[in-house]
C-alpha atoms as a PDB file:
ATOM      1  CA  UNK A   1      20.305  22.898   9.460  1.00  0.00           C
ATOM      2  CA  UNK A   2      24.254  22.588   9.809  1.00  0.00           C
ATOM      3  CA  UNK A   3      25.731  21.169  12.607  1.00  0.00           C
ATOM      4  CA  UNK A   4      28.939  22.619  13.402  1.00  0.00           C
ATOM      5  CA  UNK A   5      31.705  20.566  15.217  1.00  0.00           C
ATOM      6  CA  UNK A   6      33.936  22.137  17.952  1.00  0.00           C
ATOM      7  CA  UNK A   7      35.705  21.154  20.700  1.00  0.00           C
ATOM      8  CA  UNK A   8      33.781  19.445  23.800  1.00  0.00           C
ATOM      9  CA  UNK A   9      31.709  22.615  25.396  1.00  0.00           C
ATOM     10  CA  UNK A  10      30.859  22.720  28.602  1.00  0.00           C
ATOM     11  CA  UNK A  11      27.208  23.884  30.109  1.00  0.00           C
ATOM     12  CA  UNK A  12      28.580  27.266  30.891  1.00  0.00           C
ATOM     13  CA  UNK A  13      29.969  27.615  27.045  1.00  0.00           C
ATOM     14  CA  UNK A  14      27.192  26.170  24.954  1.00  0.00           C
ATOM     15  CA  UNK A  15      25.464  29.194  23.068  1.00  0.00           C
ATOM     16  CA  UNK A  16      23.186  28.844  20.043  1.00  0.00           C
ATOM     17  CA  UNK A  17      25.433  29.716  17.785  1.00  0.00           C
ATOM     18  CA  UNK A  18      27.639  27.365  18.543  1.00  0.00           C
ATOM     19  CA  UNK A  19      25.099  24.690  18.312  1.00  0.00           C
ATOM     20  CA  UNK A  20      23.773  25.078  14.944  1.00  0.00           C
ATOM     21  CA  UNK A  21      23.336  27.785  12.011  1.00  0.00           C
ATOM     22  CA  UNK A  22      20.231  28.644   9.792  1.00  0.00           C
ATOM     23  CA  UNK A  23      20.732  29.228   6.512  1.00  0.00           C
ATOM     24  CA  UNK A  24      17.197  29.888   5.059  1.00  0.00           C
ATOM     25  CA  UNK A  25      14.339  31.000   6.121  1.00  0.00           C
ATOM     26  CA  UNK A  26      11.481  28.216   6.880  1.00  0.00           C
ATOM     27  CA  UNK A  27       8.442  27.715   3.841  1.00  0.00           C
ATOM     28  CA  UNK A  28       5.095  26.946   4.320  1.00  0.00           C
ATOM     29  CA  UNK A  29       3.880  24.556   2.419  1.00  0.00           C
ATOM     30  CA  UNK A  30       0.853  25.639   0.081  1.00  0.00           C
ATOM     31  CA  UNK A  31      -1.414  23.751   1.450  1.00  0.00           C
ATOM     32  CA  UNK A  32      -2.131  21.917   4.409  1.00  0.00           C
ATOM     33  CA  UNK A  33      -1.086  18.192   5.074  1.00  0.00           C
ATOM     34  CA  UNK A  34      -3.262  15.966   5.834  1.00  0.00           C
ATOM     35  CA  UNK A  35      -3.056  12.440   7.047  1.00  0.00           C
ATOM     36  CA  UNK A  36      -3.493   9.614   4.244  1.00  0.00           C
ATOM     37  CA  UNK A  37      -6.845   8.009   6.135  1.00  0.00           C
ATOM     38  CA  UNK A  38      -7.587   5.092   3.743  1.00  0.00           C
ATOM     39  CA  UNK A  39      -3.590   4.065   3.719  1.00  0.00           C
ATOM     40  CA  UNK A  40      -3.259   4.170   7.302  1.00  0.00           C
ATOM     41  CA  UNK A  41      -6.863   2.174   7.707  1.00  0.00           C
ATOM     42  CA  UNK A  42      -5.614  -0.646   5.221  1.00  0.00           C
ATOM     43  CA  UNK A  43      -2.112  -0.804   6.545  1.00  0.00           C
ATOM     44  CA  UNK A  44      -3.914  -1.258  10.055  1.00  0.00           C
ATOM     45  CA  UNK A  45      -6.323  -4.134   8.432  1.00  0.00           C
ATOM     46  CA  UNK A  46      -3.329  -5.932   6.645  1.00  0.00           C
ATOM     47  CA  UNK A  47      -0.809  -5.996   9.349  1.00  0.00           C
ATOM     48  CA  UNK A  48      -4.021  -6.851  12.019  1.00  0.00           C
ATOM     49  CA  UNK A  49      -4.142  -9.654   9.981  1.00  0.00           C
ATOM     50  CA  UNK A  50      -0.988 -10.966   9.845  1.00  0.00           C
ATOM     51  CA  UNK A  51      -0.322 -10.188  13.388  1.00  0.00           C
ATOM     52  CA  UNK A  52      -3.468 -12.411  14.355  1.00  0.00           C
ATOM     53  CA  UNK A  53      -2.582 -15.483  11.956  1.00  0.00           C
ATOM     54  CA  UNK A  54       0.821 -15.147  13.207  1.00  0.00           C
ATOM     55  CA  UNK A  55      -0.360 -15.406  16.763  1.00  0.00           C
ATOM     56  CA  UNK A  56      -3.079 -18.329  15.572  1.00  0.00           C
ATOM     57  CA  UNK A  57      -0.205 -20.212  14.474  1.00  0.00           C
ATOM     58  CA  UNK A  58       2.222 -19.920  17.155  1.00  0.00           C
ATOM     59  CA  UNK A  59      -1.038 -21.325  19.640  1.00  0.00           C
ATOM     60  CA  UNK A  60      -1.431 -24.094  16.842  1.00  0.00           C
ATOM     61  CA  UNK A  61       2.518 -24.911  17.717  1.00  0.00           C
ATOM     62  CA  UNK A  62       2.109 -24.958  21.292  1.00  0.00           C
ATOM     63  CA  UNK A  63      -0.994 -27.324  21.458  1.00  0.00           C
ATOM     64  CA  UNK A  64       0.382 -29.579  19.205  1.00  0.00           C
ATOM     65  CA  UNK A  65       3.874 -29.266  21.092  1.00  0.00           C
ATOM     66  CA  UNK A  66       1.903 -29.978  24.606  1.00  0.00           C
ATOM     67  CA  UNK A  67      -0.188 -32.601  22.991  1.00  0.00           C
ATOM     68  CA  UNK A  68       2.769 -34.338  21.826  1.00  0.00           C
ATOM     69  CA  UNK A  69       4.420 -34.105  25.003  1.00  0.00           C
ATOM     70  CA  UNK A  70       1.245 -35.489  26.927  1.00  0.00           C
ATOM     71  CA  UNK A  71       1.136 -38.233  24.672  1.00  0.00           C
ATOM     72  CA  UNK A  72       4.616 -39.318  24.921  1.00  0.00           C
ATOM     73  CA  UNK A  73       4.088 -39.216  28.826  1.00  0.00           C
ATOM     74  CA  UNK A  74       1.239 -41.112  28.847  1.00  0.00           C
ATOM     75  CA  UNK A  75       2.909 -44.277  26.354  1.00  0.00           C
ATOM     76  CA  UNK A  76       5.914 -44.231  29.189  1.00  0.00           C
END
């Protein structure tokens, strides 16, 4: 698809034509696509898995950060 460049149209002046321009027919593939199951199942298990160790360790940060905090509240 070409995009053709004109001057700013307004609503009453925007036709098809002006808009864009086919310059071959569509193919259809030979055969059908189909989705890629077993990628899309182990992308989904890896990045599961780093999304949960990367939320285990930001709660690790936080109770050390509060424990830390109590601590140094309690030795004041």
């Amino acid at each position: 698809m070409t995009v053709l460049h004109s001057a700013p149209a307004t609503a009453h002046s925007i036709t098809p034509e002006s808009l864009y321009r086919v310059e071959q027919a569509s193919a259809l593939p030979a055969q059908p696509i189909k989705p890629k199951k077993p990628l899309i199942v182990a992308l989904g298990l890896v990045l599961g898995g780093m999304l949960g160790i990367f939320i285990a360790l930001i709660r690790l940060m936080l109770k050390k950060r509060s424990a830390k905090m109590a601590s140094s509240i309690n030795n004041c």
